[in-house]
N, C-alpha and C. Protein backbone atom coordinates (compact mmCIF):
# COMPACT_ATOMS: atom_id res chain seq x y z
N UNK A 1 -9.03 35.04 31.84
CA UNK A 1 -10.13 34.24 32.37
C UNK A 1 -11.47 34.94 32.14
N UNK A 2 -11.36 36.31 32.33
CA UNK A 2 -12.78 37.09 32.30
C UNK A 2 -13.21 37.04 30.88
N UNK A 3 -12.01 36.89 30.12
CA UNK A 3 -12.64 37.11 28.70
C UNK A 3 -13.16 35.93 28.10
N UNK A 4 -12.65 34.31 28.51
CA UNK A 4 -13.17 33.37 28.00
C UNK A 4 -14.66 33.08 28.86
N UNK A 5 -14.87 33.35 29.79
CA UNK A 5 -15.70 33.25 30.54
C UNK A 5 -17.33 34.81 29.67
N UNK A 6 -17.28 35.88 29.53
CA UNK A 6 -17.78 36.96 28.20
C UNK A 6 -17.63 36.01 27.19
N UNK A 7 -16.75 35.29 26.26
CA UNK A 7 -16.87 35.08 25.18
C UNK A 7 -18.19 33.63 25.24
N UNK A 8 -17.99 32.74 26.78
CA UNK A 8 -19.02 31.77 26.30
C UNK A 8 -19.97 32.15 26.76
N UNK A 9 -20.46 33.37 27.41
CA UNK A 9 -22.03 33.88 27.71
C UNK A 9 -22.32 34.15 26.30
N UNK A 10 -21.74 34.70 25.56
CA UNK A 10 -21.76 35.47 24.35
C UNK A 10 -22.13 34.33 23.31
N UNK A 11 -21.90 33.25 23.22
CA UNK A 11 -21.76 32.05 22.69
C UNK A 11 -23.29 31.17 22.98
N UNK A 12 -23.32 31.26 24.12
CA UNK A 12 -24.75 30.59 24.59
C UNK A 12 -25.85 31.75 24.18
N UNK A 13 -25.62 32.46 23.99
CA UNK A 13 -27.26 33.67 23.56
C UNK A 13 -27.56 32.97 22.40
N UNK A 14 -28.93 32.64 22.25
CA UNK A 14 -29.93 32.39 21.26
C UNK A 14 -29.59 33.26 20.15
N UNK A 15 -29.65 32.96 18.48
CA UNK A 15 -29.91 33.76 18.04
C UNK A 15 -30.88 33.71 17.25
N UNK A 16 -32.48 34.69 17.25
CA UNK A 16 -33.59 34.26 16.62
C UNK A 16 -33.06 33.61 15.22
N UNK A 17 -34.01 33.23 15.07
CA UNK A 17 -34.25 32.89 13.30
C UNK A 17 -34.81 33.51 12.20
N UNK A 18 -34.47 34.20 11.12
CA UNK A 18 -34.99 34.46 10.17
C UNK A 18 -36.53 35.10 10.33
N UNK A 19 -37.37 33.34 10.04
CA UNK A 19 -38.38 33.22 10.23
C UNK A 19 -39.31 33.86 11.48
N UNK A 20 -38.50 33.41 12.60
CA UNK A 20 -38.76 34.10 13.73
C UNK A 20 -39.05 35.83 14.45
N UNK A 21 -37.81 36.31 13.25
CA UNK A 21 -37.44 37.85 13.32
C UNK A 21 -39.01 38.01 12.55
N UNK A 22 -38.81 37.73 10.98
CA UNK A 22 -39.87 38.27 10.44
C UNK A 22 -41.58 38.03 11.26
N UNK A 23 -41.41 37.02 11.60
CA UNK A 23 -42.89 36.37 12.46
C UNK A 23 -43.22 38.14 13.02
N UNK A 24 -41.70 38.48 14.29
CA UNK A 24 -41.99 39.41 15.42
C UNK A 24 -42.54 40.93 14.37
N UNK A 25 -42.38 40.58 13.09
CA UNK A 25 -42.59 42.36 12.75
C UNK A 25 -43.56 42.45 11.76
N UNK A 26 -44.35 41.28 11.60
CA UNK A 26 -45.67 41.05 10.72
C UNK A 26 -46.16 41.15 12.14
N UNK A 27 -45.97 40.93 13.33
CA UNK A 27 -47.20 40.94 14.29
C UNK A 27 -46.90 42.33 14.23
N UNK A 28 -46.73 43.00 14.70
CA UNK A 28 -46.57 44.58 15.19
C UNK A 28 -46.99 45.32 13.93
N UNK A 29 -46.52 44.82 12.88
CA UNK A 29 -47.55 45.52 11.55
C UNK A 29 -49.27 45.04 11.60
N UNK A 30 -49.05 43.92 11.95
CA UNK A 30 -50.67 43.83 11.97
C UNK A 30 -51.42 44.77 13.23
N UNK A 31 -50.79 44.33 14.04
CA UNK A 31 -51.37 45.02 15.28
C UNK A 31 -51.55 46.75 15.19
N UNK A 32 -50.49 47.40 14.79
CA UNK A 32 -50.71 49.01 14.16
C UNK A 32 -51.66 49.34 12.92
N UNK A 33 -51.82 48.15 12.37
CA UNK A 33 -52.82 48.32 11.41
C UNK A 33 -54.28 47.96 11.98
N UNK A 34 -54.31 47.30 12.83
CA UNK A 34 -55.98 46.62 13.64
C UNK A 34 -55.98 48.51 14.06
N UNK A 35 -54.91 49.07 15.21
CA UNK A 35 -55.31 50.28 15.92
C UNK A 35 -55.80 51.15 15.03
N UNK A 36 -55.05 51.02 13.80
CA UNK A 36 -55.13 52.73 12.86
C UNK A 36 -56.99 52.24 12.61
N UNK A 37 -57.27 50.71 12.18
CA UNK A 37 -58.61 50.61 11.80
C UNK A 37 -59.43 50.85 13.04
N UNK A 38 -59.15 50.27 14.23
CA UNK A 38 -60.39 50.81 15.49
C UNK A 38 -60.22 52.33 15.57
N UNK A 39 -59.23 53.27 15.42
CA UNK A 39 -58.97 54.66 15.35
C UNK A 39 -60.37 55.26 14.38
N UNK A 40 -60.06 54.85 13.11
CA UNK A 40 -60.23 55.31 11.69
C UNK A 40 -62.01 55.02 11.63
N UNK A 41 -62.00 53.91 12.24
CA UNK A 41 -63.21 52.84 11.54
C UNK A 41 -63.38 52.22 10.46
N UNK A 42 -62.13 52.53 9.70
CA UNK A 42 -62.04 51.91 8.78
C UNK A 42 -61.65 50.22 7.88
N UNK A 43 -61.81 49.73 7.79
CA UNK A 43 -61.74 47.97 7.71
C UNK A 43 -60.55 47.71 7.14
N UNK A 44 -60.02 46.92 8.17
CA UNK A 44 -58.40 46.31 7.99
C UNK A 44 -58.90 45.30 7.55
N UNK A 45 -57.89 44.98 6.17
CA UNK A 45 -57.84 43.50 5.69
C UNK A 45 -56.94 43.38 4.30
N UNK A 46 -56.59 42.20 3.89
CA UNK A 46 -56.37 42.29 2.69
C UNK A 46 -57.31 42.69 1.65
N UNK A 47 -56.54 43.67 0.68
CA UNK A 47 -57.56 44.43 -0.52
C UNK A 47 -58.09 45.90 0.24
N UNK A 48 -58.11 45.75 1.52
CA UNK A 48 -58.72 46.57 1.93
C UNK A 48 -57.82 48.06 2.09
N UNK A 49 -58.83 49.12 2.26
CA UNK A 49 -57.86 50.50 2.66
C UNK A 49 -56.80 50.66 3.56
N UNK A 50 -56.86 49.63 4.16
CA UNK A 50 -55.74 49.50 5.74
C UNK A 50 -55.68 48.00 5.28
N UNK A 51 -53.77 47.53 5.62
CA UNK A 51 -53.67 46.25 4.98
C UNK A 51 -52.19 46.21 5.81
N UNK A 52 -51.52 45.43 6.03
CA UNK A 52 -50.65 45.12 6.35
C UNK A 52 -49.60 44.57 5.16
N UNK A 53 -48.47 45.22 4.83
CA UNK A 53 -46.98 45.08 3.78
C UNK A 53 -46.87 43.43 4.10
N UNK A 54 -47.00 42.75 3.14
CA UNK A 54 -45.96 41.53 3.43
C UNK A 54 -44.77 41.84 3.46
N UNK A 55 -43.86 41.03 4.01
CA UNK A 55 -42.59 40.98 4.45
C UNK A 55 -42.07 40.82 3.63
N UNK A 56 -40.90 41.95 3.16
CA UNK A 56 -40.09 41.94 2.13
C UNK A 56 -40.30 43.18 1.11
N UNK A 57 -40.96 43.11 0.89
CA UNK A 57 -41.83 44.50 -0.41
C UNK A 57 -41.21 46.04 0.24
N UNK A 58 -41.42 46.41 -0.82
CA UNK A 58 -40.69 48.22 -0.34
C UNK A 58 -41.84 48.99 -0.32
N UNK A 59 -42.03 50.05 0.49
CA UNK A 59 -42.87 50.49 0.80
C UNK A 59 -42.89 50.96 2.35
N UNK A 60 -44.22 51.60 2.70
CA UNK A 60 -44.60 51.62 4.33
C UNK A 60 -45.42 49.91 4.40
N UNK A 61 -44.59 49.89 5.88
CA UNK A 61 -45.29 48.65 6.36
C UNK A 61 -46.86 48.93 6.63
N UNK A 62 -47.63 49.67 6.64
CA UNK A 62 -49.01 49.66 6.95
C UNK A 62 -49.49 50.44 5.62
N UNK A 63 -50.08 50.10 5.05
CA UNK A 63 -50.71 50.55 3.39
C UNK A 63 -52.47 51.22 3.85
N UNK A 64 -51.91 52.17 3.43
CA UNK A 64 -53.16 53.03 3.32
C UNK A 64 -53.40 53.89 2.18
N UNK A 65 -55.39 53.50 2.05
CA UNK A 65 -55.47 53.78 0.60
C UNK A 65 -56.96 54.40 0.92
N UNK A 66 -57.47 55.37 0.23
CA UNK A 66 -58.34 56.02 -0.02
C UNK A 66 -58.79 57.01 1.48
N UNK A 67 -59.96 56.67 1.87
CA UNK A 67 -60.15 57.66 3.48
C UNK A 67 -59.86 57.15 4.29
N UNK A 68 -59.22 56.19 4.72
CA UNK A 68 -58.20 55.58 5.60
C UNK A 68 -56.59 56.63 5.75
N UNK A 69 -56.47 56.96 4.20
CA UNK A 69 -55.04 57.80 4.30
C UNK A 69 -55.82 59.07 4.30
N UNK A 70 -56.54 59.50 4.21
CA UNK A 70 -57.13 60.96 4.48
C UNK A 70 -57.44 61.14 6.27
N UNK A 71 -57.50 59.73 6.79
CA UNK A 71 -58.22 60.04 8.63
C UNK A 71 -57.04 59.79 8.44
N UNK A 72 -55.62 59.07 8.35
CA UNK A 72 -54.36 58.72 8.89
C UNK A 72 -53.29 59.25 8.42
N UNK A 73 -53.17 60.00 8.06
CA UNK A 73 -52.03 60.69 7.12
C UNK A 73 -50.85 60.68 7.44
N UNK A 74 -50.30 59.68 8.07
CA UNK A 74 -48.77 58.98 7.79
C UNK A 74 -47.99 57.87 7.77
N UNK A 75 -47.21 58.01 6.91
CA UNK A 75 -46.81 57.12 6.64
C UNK A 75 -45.70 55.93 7.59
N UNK A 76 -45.94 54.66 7.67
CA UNK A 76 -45.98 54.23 9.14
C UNK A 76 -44.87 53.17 8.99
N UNK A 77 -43.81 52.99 9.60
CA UNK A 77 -42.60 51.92 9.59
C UNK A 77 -42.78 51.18 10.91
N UNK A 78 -42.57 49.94 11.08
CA UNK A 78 -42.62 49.33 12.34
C UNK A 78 -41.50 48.72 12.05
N UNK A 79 -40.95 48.32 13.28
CA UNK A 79 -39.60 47.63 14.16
C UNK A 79 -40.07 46.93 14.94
N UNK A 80 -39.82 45.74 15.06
CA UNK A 80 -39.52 44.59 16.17
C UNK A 80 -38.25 43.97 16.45
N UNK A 81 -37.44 44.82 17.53
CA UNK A 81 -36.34 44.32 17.76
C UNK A 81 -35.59 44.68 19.39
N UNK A 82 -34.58 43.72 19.36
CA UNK A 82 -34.30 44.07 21.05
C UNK A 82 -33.30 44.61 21.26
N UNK A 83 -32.82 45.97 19.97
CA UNK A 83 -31.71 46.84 20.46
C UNK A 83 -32.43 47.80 21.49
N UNK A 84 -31.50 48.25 22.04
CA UNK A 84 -31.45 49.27 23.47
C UNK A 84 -31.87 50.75 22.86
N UNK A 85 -31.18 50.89 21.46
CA UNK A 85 -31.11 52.14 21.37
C UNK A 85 -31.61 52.48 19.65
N UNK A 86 -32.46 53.54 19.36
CA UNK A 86 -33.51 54.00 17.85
C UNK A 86 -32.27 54.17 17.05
N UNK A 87 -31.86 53.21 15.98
CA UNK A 87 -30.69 53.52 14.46
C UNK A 87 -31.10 54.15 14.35
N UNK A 88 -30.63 55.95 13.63
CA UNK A 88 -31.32 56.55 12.96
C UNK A 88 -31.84 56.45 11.33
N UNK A 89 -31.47 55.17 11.38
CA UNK A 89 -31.65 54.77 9.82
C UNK A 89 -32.89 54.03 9.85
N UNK A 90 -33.16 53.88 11.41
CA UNK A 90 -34.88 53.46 10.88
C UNK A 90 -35.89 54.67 10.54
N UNK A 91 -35.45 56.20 11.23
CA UNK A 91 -36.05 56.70 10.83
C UNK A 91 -35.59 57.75 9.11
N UNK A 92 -34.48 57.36 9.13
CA UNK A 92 -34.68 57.97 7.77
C UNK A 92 -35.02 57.00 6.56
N UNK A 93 -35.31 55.57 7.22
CA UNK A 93 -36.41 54.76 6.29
C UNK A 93 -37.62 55.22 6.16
N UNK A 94 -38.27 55.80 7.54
CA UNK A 94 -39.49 56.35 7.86
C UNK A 94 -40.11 57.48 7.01
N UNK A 95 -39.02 58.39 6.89
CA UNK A 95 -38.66 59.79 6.44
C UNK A 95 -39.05 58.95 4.86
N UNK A 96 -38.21 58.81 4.06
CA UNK A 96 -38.26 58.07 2.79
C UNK A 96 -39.71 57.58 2.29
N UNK A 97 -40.46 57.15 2.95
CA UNK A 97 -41.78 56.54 2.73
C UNK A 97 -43.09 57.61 2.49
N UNK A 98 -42.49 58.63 2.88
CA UNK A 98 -43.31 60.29 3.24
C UNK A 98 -43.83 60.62 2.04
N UNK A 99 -43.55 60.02 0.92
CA UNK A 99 -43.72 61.21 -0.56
C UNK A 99 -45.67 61.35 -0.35
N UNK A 100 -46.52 60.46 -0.24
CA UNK A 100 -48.08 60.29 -0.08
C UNK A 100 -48.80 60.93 1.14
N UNK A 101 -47.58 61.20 2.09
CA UNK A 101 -48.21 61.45 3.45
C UNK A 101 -47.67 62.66 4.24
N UNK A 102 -48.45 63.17 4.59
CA UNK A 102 -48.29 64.43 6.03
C UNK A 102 -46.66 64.22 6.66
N UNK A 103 -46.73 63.03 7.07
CA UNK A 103 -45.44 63.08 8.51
C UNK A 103 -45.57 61.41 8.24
N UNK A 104 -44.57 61.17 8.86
CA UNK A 104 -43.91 59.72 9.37
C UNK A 104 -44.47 59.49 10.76
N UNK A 105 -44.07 57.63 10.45
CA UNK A 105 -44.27 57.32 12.42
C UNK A 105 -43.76 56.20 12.64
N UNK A 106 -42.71 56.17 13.53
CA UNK A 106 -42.12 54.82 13.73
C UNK A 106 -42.41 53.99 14.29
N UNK A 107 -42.89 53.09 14.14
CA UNK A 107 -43.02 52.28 15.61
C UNK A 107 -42.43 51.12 15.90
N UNK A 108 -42.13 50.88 17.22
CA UNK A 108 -40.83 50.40 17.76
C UNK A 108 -41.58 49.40 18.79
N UNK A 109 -41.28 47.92 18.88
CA UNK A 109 -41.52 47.22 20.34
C UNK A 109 -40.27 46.39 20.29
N UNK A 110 -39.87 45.99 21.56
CA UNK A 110 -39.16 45.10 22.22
C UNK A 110 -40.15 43.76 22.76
N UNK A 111 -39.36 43.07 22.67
CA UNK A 111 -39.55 41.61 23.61
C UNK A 111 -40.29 42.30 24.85
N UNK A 112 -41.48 41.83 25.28
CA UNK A 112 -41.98 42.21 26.71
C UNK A 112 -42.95 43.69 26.74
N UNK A 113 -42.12 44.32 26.33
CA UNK A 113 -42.65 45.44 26.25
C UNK A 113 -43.59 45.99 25.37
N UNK A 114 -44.65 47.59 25.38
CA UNK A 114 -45.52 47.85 24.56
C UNK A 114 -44.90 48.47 23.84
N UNK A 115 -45.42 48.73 22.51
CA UNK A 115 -44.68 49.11 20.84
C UNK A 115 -44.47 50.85 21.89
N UNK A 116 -43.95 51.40 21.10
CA UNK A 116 -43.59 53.09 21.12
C UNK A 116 -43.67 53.45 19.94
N UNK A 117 -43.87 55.35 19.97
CA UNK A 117 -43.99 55.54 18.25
C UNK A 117 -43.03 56.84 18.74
N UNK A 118 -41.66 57.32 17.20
CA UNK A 118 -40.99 58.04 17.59
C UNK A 118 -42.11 58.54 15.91
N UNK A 119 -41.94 59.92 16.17
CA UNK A 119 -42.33 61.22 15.14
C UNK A 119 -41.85 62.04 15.15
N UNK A 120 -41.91 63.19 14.11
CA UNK A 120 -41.14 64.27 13.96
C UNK A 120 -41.47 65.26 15.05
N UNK A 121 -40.62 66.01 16.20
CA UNK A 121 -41.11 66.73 16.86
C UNK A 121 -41.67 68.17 16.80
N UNK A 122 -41.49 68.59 15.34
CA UNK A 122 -42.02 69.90 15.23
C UNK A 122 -43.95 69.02 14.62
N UNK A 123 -43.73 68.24 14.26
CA UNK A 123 -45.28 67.72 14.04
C UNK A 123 -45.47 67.35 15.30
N UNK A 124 -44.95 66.85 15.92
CA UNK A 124 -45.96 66.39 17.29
C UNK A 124 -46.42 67.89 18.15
N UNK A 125 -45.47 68.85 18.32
CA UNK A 125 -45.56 70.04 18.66
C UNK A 125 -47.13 70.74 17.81
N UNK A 126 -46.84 70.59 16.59
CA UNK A 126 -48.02 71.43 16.06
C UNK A 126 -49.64 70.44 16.32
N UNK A 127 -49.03 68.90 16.85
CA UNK A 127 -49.95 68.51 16.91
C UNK A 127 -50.91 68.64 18.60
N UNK A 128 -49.88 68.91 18.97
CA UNK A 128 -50.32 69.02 20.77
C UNK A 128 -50.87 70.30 20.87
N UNK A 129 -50.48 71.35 20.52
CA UNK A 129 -51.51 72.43 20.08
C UNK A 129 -52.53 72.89 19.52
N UNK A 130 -52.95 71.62 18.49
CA UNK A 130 -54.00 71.59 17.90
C UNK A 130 -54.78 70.98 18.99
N UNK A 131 -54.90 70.06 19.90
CA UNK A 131 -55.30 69.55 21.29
C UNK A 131 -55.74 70.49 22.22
N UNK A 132 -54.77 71.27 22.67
CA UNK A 132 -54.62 72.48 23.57
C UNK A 132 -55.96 73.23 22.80
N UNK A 133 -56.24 73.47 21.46
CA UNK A 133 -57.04 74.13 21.64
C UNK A 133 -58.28 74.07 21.21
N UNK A 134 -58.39 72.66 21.00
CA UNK A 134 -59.63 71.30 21.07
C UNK A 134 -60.20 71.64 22.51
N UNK A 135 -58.72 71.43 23.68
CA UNK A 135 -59.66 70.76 24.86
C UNK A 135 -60.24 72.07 25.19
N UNK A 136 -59.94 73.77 25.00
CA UNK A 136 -60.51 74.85 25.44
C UNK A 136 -61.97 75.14 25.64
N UNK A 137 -62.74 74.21 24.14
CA UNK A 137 -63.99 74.83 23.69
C UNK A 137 -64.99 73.54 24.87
């Protein structure tokens, strides 16, 4: 009984669409690309130094080109999805995209929730120290 009763919850879950999936991860690419440009100052757009990957193409999802990749120096993968738990195969997609750039950066949102960014922790380390001794002076 318990199991036919699991199998039709399991049965009634929505499952996005295609279209839908891709919709959720062109927004979150655009949106990391608007931040890197209010960051940078640099002008997001098509053609422009900061641009957002259409969907499908190989590459980093956020394209950076000239002093845009000199203020941003990594190379940037986004995820829109509602697993619980980081594949590590998104980040060794991340990793893969690196040949142009400093370090990787993942970024991750769920349904509801704000995006997250996972990075390498010996770079975030060297980067929190470079802070530490920013905030001294």
């Amino acid at each position: 009984m318990a199991n036919r009763i699991q199998k039709r919850t399991r049965d009634k879950r929505r499952k996005i669409s295609i279209q839908s999936a891709k919709a959720k991860g062109r927004r979150l690419q655009q949106w990391t690309a608007q931040k890197i440009s209010d960051i940078t100052g640099q002008e997001y757009g098509k053609d422009l130094d900061i641009d957002s990957r259409p969907m499908g193409q190989a590459g980093c999802d956020v394209i950076l080109r000239g002093e845009a990749k000199k203020l941003f120096p990594f190379a940037v993968e986004c995820k829109s999805q509602e697993k619980k738990s980081i594949p590590f195969d998104w980040v060794e997609q991340a990793k893969n995209n690196t040949s142009d750039f400093k370090t990787w950066l993942l970024f991750i949102k769920r349904k509801g929730e704000k995006p997250v960014v996972v990075m390498d922790a010996d770079f975030f380390f060297e980067l929190y120290k470079e802070f530490l001794e920013l905030d001294k002076d």
